[in-house]
C-alpha atoms as a PDB file:
ATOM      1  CA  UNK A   1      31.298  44.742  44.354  1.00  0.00           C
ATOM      2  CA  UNK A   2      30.511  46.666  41.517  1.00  0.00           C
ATOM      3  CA  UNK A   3      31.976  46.483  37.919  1.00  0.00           C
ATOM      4  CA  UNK A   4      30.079  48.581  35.251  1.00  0.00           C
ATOM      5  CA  UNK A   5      32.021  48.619  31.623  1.00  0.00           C
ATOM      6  CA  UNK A   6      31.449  49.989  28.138  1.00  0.00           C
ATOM      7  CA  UNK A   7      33.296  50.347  24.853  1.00  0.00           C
ATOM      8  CA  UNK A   8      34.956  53.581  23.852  1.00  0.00           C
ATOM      9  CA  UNK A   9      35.453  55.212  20.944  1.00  0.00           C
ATOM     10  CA  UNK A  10      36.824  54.488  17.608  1.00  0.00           C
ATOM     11  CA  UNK A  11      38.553  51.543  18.527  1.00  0.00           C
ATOM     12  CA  UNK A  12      35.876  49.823  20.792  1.00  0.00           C
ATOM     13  CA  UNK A  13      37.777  49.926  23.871  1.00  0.00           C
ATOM     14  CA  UNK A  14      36.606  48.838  27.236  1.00  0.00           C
ATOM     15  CA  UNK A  15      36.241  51.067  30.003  1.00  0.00           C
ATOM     16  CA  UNK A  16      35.590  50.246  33.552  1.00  0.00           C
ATOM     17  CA  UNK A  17      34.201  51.589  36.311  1.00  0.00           C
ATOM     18  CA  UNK A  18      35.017  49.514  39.724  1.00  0.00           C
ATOM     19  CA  UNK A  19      33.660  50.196  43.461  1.00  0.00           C
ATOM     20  CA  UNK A  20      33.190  48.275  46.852  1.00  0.00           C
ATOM     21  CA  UNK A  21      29.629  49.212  45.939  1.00  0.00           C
ATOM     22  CA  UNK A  22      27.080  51.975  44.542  1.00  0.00           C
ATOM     23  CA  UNK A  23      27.819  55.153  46.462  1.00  0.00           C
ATOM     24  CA  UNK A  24      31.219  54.689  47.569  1.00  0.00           C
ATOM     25  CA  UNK A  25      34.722  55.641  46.165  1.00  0.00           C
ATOM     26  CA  UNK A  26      35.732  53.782  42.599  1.00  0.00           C
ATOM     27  CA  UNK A  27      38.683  53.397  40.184  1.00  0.00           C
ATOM     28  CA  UNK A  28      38.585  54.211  36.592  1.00  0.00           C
ATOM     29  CA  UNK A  29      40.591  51.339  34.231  1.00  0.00           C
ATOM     30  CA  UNK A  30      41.975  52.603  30.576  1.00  0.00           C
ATOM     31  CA  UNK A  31      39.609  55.787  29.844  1.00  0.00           C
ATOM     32  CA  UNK A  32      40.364  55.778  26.272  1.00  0.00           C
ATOM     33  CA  UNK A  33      38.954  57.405  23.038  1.00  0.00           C
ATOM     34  CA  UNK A  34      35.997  59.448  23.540  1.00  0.00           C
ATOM     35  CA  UNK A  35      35.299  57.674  26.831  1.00  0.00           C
ATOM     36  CA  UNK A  36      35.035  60.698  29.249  1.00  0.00           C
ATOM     37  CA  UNK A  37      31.826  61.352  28.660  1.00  0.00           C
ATOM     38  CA  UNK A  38      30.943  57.908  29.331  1.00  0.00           C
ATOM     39  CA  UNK A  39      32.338  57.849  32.402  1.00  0.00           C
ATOM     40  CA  UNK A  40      30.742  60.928  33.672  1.00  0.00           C
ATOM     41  CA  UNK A  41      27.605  58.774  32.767  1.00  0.00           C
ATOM     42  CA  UNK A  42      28.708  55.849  35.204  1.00  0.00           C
ATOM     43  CA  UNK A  43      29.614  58.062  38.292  1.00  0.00           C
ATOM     44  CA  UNK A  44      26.510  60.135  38.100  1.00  0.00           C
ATOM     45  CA  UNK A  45      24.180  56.817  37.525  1.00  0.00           C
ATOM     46  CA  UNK A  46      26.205  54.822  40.060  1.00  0.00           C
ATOM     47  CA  UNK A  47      26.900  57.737  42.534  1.00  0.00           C
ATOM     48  CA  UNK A  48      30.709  57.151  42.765  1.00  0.00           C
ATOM     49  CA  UNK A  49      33.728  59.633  43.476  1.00  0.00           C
ATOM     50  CA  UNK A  50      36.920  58.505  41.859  1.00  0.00           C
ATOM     51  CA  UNK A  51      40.145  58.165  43.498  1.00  0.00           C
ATOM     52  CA  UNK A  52      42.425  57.327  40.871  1.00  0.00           C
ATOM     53  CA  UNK A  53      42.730  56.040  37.038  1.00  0.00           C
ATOM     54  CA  UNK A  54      44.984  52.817  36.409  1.00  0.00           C
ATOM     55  CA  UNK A  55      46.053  51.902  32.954  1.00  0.00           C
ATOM     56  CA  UNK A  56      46.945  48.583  31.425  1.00  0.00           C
ATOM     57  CA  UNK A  57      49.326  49.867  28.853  1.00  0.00           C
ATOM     58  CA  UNK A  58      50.068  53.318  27.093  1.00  0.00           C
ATOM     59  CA  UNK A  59      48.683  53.163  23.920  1.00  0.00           C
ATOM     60  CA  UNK A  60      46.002  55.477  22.918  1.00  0.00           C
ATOM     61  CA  UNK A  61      42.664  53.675  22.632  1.00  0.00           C
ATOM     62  CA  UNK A  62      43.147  53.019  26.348  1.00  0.00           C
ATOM     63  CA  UNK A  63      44.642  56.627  27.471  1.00  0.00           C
ATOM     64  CA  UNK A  64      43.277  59.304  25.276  1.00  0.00           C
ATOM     65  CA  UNK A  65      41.528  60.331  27.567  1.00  0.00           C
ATOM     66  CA  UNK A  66      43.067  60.366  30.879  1.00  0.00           C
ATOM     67  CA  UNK A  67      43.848  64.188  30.749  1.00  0.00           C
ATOM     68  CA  UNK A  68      40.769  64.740  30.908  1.00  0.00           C
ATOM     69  CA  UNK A  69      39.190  62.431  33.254  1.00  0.00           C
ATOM     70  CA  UNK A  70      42.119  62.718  35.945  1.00  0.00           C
ATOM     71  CA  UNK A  71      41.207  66.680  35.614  1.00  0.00           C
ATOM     72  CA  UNK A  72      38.395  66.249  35.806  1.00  0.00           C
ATOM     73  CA  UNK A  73      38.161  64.816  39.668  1.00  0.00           C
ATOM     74  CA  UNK A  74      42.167  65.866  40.636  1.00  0.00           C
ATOM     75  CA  UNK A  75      43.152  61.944  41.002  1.00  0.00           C
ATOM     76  CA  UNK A  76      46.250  60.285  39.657  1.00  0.00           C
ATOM     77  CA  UNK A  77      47.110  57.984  36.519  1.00  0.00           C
ATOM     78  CA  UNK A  78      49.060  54.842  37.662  1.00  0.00           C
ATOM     79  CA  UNK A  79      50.939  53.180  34.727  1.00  0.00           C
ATOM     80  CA  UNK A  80      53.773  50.826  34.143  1.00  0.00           C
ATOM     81  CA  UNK A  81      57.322  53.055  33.636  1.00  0.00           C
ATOM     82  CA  UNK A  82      58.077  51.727  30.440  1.00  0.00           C
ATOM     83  CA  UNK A  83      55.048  52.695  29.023  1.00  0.00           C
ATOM     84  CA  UNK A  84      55.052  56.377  30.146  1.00  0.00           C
ATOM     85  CA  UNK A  85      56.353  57.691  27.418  1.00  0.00           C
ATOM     86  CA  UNK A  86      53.263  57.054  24.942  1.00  0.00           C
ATOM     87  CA  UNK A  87      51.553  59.830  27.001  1.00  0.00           C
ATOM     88  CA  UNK A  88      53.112  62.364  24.888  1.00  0.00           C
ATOM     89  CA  UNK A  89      54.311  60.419  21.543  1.00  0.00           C
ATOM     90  CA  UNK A  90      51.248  58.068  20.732  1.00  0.00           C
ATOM     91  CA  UNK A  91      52.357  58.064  17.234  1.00  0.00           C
ATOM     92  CA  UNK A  92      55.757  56.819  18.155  1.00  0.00           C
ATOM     93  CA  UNK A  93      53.745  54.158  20.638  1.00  0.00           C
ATOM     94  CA  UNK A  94      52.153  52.634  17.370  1.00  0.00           C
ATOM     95  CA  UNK A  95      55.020  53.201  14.648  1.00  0.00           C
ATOM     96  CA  UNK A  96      52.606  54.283  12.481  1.00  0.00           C
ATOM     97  CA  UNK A  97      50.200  57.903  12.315  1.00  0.00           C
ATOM     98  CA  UNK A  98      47.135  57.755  13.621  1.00  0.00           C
ATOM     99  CA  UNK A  99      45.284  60.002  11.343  1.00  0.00           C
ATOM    100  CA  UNK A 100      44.740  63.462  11.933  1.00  0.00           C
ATOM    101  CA  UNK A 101      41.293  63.425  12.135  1.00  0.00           C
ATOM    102  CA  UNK A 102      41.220  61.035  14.591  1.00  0.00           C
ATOM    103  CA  UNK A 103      44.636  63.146  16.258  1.00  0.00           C
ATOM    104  CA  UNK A 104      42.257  66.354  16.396  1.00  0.00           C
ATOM    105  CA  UNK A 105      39.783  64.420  18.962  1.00  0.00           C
ATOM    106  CA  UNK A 106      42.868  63.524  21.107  1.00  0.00           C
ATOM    107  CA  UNK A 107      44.586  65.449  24.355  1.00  0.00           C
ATOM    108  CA  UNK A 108      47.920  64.509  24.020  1.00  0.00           C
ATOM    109  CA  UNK A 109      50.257  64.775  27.167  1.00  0.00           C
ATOM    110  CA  UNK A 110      50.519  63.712  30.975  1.00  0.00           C
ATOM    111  CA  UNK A 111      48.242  64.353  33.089  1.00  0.00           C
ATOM    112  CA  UNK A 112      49.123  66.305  36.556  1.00  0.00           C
ATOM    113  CA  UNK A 113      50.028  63.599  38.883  1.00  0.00           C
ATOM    114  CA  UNK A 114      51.714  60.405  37.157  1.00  0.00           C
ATOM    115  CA  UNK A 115      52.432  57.433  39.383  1.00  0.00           C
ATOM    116  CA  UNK A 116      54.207  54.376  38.203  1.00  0.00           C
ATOM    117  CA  UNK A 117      53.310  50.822  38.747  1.00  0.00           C
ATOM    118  CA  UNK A 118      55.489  47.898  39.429  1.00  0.00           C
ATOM    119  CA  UNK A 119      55.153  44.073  39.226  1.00  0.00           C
ATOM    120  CA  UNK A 120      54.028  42.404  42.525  1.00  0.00           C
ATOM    121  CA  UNK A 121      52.506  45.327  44.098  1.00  0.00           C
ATOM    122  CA  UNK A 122      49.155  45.924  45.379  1.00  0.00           C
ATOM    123  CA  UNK A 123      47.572  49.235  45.144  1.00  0.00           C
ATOM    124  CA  UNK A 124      45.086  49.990  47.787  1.00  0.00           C
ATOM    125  CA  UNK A 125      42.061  52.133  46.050  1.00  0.00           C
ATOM    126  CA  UNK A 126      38.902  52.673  47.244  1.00  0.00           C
ATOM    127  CA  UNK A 127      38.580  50.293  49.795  1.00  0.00           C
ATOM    128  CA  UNK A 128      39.603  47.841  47.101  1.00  0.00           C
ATOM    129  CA  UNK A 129      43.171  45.469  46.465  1.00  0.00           C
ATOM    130  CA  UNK A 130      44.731  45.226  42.636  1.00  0.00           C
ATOM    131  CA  UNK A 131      47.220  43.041  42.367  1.00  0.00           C
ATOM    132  CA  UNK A 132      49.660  44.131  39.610  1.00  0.00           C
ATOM    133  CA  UNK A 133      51.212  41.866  37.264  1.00  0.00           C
ATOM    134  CA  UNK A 134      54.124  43.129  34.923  1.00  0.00           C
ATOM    135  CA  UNK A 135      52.997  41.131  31.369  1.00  0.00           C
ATOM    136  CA  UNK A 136      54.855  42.581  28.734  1.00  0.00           C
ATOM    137  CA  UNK A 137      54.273  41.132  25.305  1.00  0.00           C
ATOM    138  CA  UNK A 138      51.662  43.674  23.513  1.00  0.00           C
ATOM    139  CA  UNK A 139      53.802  46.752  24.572  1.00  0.00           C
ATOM    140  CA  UNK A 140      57.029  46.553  27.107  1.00  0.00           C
ATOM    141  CA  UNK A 141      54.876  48.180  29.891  1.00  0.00           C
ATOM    142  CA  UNK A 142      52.107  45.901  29.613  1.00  0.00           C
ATOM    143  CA  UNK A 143      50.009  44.905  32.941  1.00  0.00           C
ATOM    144  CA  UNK A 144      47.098  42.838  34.454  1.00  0.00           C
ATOM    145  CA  UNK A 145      45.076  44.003  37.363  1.00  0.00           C
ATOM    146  CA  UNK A 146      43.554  41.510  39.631  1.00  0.00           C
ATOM    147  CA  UNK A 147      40.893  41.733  42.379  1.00  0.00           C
ATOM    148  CA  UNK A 148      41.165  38.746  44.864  1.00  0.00           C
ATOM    149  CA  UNK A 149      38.120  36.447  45.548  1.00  0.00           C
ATOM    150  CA  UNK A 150      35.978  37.675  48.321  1.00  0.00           C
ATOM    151  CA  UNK A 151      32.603  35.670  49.782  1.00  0.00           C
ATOM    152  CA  UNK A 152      31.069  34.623  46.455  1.00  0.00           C
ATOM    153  CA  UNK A 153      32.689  36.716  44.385  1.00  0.00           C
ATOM    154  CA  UNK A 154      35.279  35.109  41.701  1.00  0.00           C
ATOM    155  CA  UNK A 155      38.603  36.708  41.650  1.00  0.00           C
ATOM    156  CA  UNK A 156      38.783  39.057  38.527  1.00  0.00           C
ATOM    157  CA  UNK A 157      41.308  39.499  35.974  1.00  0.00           C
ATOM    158  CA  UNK A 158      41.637  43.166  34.230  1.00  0.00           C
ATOM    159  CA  UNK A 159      43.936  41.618  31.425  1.00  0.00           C
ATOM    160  CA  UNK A 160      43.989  44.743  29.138  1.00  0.00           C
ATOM    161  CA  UNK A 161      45.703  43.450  25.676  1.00  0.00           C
ATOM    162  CA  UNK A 162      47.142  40.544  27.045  1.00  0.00           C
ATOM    163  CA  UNK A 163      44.251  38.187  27.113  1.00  0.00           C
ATOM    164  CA  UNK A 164      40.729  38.282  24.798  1.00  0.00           C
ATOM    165  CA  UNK A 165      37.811  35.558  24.414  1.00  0.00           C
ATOM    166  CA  UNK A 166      39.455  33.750  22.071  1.00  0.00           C
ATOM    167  CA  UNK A 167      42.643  35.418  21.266  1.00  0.00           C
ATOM    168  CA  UNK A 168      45.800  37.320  22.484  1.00  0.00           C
ATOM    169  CA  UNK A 169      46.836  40.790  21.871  1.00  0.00           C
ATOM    170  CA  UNK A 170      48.804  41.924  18.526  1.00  0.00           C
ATOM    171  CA  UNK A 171      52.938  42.099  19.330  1.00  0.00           C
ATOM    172  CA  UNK A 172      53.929  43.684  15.696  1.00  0.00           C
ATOM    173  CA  UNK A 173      54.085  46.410  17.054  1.00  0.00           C
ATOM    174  CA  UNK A 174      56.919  48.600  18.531  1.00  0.00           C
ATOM    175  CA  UNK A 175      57.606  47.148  21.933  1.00  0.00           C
ATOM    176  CA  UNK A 176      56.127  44.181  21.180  1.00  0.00           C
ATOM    177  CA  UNK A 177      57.068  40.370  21.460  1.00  0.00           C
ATOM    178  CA  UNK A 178      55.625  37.443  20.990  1.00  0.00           C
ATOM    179  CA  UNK A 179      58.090  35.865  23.256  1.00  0.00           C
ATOM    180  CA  UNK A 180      57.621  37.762  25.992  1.00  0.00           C
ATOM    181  CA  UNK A 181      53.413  37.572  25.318  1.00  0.00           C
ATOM    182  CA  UNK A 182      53.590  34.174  25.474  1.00  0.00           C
ATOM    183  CA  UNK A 183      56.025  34.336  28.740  1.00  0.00           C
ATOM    184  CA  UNK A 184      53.594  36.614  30.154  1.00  0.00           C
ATOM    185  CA  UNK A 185      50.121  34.336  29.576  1.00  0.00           C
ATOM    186  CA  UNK A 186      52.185  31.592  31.068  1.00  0.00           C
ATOM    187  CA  UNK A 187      53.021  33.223  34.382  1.00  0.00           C
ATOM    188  CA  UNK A 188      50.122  35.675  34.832  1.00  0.00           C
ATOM    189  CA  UNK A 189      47.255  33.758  33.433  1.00  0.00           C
ATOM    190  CA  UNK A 190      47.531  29.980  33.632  1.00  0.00           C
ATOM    191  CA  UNK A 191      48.156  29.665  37.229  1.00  0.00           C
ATOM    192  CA  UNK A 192      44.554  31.822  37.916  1.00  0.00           C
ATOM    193  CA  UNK A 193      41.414  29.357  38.877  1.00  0.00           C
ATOM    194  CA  UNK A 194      39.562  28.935  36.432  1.00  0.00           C
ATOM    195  CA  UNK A 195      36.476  30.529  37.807  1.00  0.00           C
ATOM    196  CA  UNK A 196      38.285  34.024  37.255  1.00  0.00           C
ATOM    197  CA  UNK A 197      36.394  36.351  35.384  1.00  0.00           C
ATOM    198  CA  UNK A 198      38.485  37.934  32.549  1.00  0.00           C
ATOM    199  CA  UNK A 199      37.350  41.753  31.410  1.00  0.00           C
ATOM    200  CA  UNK A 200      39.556  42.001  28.261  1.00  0.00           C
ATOM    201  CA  UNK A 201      40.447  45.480  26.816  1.00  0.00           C
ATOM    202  CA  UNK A 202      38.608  44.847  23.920  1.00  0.00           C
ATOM    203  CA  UNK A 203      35.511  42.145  23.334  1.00  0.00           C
ATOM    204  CA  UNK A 204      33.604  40.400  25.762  1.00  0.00           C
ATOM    205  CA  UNK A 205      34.110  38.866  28.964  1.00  0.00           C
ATOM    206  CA  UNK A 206      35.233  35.226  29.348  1.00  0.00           C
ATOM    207  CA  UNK A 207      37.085  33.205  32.303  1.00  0.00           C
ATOM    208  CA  UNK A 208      40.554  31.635  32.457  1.00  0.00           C
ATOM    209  CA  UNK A 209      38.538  28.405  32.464  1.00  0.00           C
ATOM    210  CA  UNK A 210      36.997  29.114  29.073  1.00  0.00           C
ATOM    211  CA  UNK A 211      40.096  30.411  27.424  1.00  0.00           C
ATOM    212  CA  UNK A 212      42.455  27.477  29.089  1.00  0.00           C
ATOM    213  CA  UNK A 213      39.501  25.077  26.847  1.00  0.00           C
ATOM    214  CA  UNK A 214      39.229  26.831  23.706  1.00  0.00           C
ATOM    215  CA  UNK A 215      42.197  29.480  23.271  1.00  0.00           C
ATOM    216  CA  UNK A 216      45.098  28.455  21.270  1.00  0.00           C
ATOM    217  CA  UNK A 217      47.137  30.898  22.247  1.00  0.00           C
ATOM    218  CA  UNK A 218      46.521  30.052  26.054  1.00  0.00           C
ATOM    219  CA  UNK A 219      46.947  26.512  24.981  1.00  0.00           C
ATOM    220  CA  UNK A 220      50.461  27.236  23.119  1.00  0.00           C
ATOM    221  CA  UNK A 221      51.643  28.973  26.111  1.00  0.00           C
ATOM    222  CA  UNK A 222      50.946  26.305  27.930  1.00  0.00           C
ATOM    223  CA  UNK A 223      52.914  24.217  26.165  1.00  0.00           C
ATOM    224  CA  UNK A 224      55.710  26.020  26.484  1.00  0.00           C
ATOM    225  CA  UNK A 225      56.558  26.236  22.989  1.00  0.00           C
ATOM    226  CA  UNK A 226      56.301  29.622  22.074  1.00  0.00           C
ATOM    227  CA  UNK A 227      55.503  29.467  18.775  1.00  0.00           C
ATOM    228  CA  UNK A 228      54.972  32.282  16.537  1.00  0.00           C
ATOM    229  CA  UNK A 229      51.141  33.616  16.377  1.00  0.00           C
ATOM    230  CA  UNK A 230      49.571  35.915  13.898  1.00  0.00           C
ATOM    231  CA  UNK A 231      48.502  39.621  15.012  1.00  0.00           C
ATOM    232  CA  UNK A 232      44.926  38.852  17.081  1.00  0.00           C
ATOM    233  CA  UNK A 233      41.990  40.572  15.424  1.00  0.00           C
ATOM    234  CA  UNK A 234      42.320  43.877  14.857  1.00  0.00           C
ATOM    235  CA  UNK A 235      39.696  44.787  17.965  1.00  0.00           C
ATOM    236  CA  UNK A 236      42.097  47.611  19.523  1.00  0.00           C
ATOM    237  CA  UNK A 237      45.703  48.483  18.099  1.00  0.00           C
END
């Protein structure tokens, strides 16, 4: 398998690439700020033809620039239905502006062909299986993608703003919860084996086995307890 990632734009935020192997068909995960270029860079180094763009959430740093990627190639956006609507209000999304120099670099709006996840399912891309995981708690339309385990291969985690190394996403913001975040690490993420790789919107990779040791949050969750947190550093929005 092949996973190639790199940080985007103003607010640092991953992009991945993801293919059976060099050559072949791929998916694109959260193309955000200023990222298009940068994936242009992986498909032509990697030789891959993209089939279709899945998000983790709607806010900007991981969709501004969908438009233009899904235009690009003529493949679909997948995201969660209750997150749809930050496609064409961002602002709105964060309940707060987002500058309007930054605003300038964005294209705001849908792009041509919209489809919307659901928890449970499996989408079937590229000769690949993501398992999708409704985990609202950072935004209502919060999800996790997961790629099963094959040969020696860990399963892998696409957590978006749920899970970090070392922290949780933020959940003062609108649509957010901290009840529902810490609902949502306790169903999606502490059941995984710990040998599954996390790739984090935002920071580096880790494993559920790593954050189930050293993450408070995880470790609160597990508990059961629910206990307020304070907003996770500011690494995304």
């Amino acid at each position: 398998m092949l996973i190639a990632g790199f940080p985007a734009g103003a607010w640092g935020t991953n992009c991945y690439v993801v293919a059976p192997a060099a050559g072949e068909e791929c998916v694109i995960v959260d193309p955000g700020h200023l990222a298009a270029q940068g994936v242009e860079d992986m498909l032509a180094k990697h030789r891959l033809k993209p089939v279709a763009v899945i998000l983790s959430h709607g806010h900007i740093d991981h969709v501004a620039s969908v438009v233009p990627v899904c235009g690009a190639h003529d493949v679909p956006a997948w995201i969660h239905p209750q997150d749809r609507y930050m496609f064409a209000d961002p602002e709105k999304a964060l309940g707060r502006s987002i500058g309007q120099q930054l605003l300038g670099e964005l294209t705001i709006g849908e792009p041509d062909d919209v489809r919307e996840l659901s928890d449970g399912g499996t989408l079937a891309l590229a000769g690949l299986e993501f398992g999708v995981a409704h985990a609202p708690g950072h935004t209502r339309g919060s999800v996790t993608f997961r790629l099963p385990e094959a040969a020696d291969i860990p399963s892998v985690l696409f957590s978006g703003d749920l899970l970090f190394a070392g922290s949780v996403g933020r959940t003062d913001m609108p649509g957010g919860s901290t009840a529902e975040l810490y609902e949502s690490l306790a169903r999606v993420c502490l059941p995984l084996d710990d040998s599954t790789v996390v790739l984090s919107g935002h920071g580096p990779q880790t494993t559920i086995g790593r954050e189930r040791a050293a993450n408070p949050y995880l470790a609160e969750a597990a508990r059961g307890s629910g206990a307020p947190h304070p907003a996770a550093p500011r690494r995304g929005l």
